[in-house]
Protein backbone atom coordinates (compact mmCIF):
# COMPACT_ATOMS: atom_id res chain seq x y z
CA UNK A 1 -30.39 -65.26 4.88
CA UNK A 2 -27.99 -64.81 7.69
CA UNK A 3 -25.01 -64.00 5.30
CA UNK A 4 -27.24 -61.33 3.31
CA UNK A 5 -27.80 -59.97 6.91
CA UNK A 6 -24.17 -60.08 7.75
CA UNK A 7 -23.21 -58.28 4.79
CA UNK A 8 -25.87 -55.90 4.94
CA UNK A 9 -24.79 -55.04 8.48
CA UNK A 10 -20.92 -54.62 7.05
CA UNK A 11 -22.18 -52.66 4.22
CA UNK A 12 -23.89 -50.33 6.72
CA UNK A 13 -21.12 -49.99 9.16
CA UNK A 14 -18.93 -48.87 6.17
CA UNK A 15 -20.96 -46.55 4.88
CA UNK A 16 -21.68 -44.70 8.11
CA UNK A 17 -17.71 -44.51 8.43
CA UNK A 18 -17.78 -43.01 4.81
CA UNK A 19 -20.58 -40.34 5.89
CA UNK A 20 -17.79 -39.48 9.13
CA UNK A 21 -14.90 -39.08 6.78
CA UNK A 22 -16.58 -36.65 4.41
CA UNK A 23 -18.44 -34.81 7.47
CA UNK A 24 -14.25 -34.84 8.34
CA UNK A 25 -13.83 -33.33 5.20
CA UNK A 26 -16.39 -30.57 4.89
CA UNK A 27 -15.09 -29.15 7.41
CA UNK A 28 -11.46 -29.01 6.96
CA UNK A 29 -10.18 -25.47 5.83
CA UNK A 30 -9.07 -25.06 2.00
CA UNK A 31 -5.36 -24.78 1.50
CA UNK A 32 -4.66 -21.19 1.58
CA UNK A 33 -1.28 -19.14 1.04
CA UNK A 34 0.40 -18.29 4.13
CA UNK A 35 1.34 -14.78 4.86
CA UNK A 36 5.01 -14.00 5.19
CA UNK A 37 5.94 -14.84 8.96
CA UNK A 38 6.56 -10.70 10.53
CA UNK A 39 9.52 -11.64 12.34
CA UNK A 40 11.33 -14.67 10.04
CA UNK A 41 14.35 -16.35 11.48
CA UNK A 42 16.70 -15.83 8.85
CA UNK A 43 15.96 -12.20 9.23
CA UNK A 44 18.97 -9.77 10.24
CA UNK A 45 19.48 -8.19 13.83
CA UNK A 46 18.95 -4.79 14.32
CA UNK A 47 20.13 -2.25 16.52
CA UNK A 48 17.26 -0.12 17.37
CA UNK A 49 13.96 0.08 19.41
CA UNK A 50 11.28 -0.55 16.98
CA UNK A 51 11.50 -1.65 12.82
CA UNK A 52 9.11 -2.14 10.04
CA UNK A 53 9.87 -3.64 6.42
CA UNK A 54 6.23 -3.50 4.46
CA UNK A 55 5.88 -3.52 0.80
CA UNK A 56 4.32 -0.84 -0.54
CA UNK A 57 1.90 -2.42 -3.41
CA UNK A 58 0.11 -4.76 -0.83
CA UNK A 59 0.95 -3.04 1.95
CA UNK A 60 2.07 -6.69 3.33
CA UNK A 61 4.56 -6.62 6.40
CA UNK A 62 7.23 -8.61 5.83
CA UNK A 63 9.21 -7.92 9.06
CA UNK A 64 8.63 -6.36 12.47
CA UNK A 65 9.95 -5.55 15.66
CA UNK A 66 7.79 -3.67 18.76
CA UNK A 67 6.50 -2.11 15.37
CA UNK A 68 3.27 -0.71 17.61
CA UNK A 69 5.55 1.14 20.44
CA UNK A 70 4.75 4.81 20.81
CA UNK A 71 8.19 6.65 20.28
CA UNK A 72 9.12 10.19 19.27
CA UNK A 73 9.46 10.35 15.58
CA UNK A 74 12.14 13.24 15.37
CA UNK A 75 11.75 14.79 11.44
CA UNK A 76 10.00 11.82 10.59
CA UNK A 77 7.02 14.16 11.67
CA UNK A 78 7.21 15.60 8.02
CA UNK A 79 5.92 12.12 6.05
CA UNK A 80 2.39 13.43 7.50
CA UNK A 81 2.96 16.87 7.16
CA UNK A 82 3.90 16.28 3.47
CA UNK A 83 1.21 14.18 2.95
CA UNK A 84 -1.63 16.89 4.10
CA UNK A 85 0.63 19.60 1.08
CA UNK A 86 0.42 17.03 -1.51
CA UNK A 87 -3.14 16.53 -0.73
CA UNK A 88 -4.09 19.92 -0.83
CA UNK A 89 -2.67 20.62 -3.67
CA UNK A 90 -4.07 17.26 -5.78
CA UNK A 91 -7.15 19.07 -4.75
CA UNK A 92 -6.91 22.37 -6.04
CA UNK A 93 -6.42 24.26 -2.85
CA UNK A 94 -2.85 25.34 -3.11
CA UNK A 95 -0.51 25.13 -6.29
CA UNK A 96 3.09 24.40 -6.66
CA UNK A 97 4.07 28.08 -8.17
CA UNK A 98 1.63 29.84 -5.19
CA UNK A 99 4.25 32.20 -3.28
CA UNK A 100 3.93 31.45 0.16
CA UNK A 101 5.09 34.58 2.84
CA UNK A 102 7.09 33.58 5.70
CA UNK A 103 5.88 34.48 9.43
CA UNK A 104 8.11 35.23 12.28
CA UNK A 105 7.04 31.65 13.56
CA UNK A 106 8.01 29.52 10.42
CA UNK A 107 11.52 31.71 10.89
CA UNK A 108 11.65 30.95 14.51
CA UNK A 109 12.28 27.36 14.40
CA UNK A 110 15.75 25.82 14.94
CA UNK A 111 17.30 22.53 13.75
CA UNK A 112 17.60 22.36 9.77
CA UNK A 113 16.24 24.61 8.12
CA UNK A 114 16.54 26.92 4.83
CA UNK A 115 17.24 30.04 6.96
CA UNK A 116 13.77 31.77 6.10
CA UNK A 117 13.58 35.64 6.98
CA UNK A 118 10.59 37.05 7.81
CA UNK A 119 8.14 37.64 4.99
CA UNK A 120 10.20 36.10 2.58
CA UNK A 121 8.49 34.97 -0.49
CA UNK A 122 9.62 31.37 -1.65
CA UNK A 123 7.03 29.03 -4.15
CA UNK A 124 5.29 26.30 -2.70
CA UNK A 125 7.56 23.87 -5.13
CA UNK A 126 10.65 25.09 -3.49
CA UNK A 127 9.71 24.96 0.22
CA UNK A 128 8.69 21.45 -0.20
CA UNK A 129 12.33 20.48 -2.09
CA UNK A 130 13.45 22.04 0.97
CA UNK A 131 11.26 19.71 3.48
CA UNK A 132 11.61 16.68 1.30
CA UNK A 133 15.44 16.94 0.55
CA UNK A 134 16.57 18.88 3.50
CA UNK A 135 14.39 18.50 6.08
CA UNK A 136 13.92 21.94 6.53
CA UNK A 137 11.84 22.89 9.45
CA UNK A 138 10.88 26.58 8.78
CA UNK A 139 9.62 25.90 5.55
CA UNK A 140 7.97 22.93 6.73
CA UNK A 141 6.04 25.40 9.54
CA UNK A 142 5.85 27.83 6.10
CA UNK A 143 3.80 25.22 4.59
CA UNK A 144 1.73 24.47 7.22
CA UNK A 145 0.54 27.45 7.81
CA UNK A 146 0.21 28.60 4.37
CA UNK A 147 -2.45 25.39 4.24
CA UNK A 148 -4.40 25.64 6.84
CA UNK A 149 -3.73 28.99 8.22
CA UNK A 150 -2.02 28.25 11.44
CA UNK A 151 0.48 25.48 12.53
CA UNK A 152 -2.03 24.76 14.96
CA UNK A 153 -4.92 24.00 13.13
CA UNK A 154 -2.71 22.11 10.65
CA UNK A 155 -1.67 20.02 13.85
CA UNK A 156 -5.10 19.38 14.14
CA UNK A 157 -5.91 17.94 10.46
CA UNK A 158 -2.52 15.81 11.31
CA UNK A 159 -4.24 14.05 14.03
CA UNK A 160 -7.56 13.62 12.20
CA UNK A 161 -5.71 12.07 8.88
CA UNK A 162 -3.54 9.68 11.24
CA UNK A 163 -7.17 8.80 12.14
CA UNK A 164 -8.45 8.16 9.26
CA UNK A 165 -5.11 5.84 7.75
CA UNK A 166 -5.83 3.75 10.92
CA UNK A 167 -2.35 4.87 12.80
CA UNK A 168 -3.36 4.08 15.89
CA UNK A 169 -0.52 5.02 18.39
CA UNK A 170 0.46 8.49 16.65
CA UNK A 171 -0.32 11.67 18.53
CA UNK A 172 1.05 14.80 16.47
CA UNK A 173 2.29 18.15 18.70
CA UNK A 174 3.94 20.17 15.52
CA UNK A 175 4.73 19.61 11.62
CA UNK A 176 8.23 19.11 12.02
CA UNK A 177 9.02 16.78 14.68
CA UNK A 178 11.34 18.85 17.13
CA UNK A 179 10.68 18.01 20.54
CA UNK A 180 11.97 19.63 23.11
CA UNK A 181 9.22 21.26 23.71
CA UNK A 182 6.59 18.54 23.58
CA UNK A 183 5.36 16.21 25.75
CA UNK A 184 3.73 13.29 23.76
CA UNK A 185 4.54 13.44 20.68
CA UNK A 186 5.28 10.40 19.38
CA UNK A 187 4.29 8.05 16.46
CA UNK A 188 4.65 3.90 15.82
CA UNK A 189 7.10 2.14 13.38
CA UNK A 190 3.93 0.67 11.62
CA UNK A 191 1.91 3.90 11.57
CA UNK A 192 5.25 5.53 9.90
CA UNK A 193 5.16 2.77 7.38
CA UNK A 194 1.25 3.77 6.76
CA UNK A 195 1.46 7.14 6.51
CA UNK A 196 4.74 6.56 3.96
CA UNK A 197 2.89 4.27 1.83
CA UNK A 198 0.33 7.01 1.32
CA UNK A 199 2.79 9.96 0.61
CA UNK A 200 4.69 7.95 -2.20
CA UNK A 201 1.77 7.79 -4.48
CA UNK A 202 2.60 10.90 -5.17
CA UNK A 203 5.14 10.64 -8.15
CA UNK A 204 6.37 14.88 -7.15
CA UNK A 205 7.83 13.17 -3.78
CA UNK A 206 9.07 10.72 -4.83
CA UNK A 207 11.01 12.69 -7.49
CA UNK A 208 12.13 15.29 -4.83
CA UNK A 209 13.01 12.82 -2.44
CA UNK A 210 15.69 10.73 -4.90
CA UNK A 211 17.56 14.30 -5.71
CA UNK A 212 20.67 14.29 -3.92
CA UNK A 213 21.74 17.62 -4.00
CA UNK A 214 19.98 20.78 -5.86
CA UNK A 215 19.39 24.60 -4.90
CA UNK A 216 16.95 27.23 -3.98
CA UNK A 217 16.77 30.92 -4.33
CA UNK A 218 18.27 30.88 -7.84
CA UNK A 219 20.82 29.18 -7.15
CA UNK A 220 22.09 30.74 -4.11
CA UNK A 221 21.12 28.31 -1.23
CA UNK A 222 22.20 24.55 -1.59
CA UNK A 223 20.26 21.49 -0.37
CA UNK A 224 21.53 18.14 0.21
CA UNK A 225 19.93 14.73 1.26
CA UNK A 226 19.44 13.90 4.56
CA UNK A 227 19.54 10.33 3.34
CA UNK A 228 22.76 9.07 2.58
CA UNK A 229 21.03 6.04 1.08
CA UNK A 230 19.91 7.78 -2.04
CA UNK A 231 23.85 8.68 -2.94
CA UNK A 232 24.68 4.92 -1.08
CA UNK A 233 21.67 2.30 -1.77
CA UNK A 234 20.72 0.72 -5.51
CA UNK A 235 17.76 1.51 -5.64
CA UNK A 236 16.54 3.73 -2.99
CA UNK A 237 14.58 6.65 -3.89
CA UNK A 238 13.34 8.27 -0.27
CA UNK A 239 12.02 8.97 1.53
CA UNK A 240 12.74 10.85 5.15
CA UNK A 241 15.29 10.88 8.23
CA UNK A 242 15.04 12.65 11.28
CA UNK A 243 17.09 12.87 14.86
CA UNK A 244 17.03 14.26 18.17
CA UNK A 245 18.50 13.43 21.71
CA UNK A 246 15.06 12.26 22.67
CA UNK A 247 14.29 9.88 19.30
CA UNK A 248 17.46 8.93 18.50
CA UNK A 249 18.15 8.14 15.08
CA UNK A 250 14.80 7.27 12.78
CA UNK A 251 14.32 6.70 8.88
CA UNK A 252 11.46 5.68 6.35
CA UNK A 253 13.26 4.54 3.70
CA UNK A 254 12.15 3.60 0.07
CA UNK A 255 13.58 1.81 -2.01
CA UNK A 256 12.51 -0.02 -5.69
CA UNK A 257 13.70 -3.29 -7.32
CA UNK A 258 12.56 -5.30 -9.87
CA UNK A 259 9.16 -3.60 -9.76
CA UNK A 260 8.71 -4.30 -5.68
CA UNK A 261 9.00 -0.84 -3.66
CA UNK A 262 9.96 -1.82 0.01
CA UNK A 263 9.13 0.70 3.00
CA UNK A 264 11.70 0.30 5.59
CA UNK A 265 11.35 2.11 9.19
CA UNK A 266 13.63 2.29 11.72
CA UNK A 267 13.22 3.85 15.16
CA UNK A 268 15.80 4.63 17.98
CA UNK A 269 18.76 3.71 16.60
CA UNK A 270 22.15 5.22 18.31
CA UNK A 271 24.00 6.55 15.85
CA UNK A 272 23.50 7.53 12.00
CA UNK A 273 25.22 5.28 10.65
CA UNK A 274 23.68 2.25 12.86
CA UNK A 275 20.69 3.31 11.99
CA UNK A 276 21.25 3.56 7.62
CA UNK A 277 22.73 0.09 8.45
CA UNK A 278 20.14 -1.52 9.98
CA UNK A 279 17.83 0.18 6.90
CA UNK A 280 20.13 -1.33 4.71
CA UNK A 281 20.15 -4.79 5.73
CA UNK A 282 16.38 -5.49 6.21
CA UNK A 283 16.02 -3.81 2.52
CA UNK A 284 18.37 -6.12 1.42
CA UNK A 285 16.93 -9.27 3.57
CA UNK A 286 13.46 -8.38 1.97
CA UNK A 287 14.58 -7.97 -1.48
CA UNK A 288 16.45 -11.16 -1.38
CA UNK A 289 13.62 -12.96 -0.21
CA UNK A 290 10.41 -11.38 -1.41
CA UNK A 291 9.67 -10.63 -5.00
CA UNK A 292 5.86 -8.68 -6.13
CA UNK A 293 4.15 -11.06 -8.51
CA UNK A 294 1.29 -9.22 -10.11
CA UNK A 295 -1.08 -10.14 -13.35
CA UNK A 296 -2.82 -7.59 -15.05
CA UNK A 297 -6.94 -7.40 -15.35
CA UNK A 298 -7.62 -8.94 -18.55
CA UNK A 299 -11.25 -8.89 -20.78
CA UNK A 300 -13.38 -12.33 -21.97
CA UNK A 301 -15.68 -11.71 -24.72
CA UNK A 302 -18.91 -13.67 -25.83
CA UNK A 303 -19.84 -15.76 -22.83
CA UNK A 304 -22.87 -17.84 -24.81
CA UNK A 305 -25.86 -17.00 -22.59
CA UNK A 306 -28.95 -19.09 -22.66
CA UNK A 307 -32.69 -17.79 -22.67
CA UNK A 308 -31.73 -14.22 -22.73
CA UNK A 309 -32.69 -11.28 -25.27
CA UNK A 310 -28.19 -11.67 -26.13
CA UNK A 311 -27.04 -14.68 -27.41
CA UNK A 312 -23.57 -14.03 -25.54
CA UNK A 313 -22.20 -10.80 -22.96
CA UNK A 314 -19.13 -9.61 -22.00
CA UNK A 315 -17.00 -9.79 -18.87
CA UNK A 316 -13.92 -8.51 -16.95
CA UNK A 317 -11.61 -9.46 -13.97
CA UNK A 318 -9.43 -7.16 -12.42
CA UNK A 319 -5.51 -7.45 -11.80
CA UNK A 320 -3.68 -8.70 -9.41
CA UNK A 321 -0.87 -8.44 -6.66
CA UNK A 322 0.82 -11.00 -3.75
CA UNK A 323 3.98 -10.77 -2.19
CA UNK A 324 5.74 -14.05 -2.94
CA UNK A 325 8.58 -15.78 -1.86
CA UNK A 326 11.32 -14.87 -5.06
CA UNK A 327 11.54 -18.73 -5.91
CA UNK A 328 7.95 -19.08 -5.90
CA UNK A 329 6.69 -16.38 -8.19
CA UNK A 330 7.06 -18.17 -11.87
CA UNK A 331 5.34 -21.22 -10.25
CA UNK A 332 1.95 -19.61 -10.10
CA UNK A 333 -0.68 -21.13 -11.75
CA UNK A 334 -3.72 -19.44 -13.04
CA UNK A 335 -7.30 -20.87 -13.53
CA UNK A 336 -10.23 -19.43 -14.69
CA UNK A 337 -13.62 -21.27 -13.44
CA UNK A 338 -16.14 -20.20 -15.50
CA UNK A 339 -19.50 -22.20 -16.65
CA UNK A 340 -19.88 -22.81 -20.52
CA UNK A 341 -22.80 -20.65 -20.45
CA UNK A 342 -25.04 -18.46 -18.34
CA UNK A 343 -28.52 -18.43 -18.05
CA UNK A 344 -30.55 -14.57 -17.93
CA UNK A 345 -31.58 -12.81 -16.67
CA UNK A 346 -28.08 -11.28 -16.06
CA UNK A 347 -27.24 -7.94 -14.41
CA UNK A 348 -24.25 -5.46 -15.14
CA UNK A 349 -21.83 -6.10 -12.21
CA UNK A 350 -22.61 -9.76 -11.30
CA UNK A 351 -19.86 -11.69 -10.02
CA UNK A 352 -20.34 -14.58 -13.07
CA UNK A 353 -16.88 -16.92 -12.29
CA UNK A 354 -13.56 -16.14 -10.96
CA UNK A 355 -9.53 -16.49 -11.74
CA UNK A 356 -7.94 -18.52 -9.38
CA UNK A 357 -4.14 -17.88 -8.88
CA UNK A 358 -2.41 -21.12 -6.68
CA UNK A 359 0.88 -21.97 -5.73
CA UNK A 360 1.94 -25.52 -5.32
CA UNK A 361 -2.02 -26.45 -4.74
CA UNK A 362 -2.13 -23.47 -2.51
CA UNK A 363 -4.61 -20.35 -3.30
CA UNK A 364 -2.64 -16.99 -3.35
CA UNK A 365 -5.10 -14.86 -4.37
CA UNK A 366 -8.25 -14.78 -6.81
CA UNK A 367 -10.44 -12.39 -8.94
CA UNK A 368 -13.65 -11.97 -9.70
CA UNK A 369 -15.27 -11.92 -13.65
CA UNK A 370 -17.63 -9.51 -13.57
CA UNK A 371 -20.50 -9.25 -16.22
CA UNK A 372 -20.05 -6.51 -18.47
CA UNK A 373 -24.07 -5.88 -19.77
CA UNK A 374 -27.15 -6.43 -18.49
CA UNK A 375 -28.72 -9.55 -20.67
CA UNK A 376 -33.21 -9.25 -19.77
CA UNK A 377 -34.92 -12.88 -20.02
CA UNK A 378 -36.36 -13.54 -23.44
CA UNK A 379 -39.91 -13.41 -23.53
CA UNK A 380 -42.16 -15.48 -25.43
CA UNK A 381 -43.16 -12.76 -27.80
CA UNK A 382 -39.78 -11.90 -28.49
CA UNK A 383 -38.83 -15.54 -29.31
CA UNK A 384 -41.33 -15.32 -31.52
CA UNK A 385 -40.30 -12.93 -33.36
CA UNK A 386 -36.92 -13.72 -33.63
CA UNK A 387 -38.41 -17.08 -34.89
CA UNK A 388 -40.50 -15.30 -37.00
CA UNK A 389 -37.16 -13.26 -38.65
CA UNK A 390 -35.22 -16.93 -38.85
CA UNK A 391 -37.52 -18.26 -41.15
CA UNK A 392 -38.10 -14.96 -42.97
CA UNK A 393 -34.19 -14.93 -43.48
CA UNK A 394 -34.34 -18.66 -44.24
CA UNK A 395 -36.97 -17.83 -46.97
């Protein structure tokens, strides 16, 4: 009797330590992919105040540097000023052949520009090759206006659209980024990188912004690129530069490998060609490094349902995108959890399994199957009947 005891005592003891180590368990997190570390070790120096390197798919930041400090943009200005053109004309409100008439302001402005004389006529199309490639700021003031109606007032939307991307230490003065005489107008590394990922959608820009050198006025007026990294850089195709005593030397540069665009900013740098250096060796660290793995959405067909008015329904999961370390990408396993069979009622849009994606154990990312059809609960008249047309058929 006093051995049973003994061993029932043991046999308790054990199992409350059993109950501890799953309670342990429970509460342990799941393995999940880690993030790219922002400012990596192995990552190069740079020569400036503030730098960004995001990539443009997943918008993940793969490197930063003081990438929230308020500095003056310079030219950079035009990304958003760009951005608000290409918007108004995807919706309707301007079009690319519209002539646009020059004011004595949009002539007024110094720096780069296309020379505009008051109440010159130039197309829409060819004032923004002029912004894009040559960082013209009279036709970028040309634009503005022609938009909204006054700089002003286009100033205004500026501010309200940095709102609305979530820049949150941009303050817009003008379209075109001179500044000597603002007083705050400045923008963020990361809040350039935003408002860059958003312009490049736009296939036009990104076509403009690749052309190294092309004309206006028939011919008579040549442009060249700003960025010496289109001519210079495999694989860059933008985006913009700027410069003055106050900013120093900036860039938003875009570049494309392999299927992975990279958006690289750099702010304050001393010199040009510090600056298209320091642009050029954090592209190169994050193509080197990084690599886009992405799986398309795919379709799975007759998932048997039970007690419903279908005998099977449809379903779909949508694609997929993580930034990956390169060596990492063909290790990715995918898994699709799904039960053998549902049970109705089932409604259009319900989340009925998902497609795992893991990378040594580790969940990168995962997708949602989504039921194609609604599928009502069979009712017991309608089983009858259907029971009714089995033996009919049988007979």
């Amino acid at each position: 009797m006093k051995k049973i005891r003994k061993t029932a005592e043991k046999a308790k003891r054990m199992f409350s330590v059993f109950l501890f180590i799953c309670m342990i368990l429970s509460v342990l997190p799941v393995k999940a992919y880690a993030a790219p570390s922002k400012s990596p070790q192995n990552a190069p120096k740079l020569d400036c105040k503030s730098a960004i390197l995001m990539e443009a798919d997943t918008g993940t930041v793969l490197y930063e540097s003081s990438a929230d400090n308020a500095l003056p943009p310079a030219s950079v200005t035009k990304v958003m000023t760009l951005l608000l053109v290409m918007e108004a004309i995807e919706a309707g409100k301007i079009n690319y052949s519209d002539k646009v008439r020059a004011s004595a302001n949009a002539c007024s402005m110094g720096g780069s520009q296309i020379y505009l004389e008051e109440n010159e006529e130039m197309s829409v199309e060819d004032l923004l090759k002029s912004v894009v490639i040559a960082s013209a700021n009279d036709a970028a003031v040309a634009l503005a206006e022609y938009v909204s109606g006054t700089e002003e007032a286009f100033v205004a939307r500026m501010n309200e659209r940095a709102s609305e991307l979530g820049m949150k230490n941009t303050r817009f003065e003008n379209t075109n980024g001179l500044d000597d005489s603002v007083e705050d107008h400045v923008t963020s590394a990361r809040d350039i990188a935003i408002m860059s990922r958003e312009l490049i959608k736009y296939p036009r820009i990104i076509e403009f912004s690749s052309i190294w050198m092309d004309t206006i006025r028939n011919g008579e007026f040549g442009l060249t690129n700003t960025n010496r990294l289109i001519r210079f850089y495999k694989g860059a195709t933008g985006l913009k530069t700027g410069s003055t005593s106050k900013a120093g030397f900036c860039i938003s540069a875009t570049a494309e490998r392999d299927g992975m665009t990279l958006i690289c900013v750099i702010m304050g740098a001393p010199s040009r060609d510090v600056r298209n250096a320091a642009a050029t060796s954090l592209l190169d660290w994050g193509f080197s490094n990084y690599g886009l793995y992405t799986v398309e959405g795919g379709n799975i067909s007759d998932i048997p349902v039970l007690k419903g008015v279908r005998e099977s329904v449809g379903a779909q999961y949508s694609g997929f995108s993580q930034i990956l370390e390169k060596n990492g990408k063909k290790n990715v396993e995918k898994i699709v959890e799904l039960p053998e069979t549902l049970t109705a009622p089932i409604k259009k849009g319900d989340v009925v399994g998902k497609v795992l994606y893991k990378l040594d154990g580790k969940e990168v990312g995962r997708s949602d199957i989504i039921a194609l059809q609604n599928v009502e609960e069979i009712s017991f008249g309608k089983m009858f009947l259907i029971f009714l047309e089995k033996c009919a058929q049988i007979m």
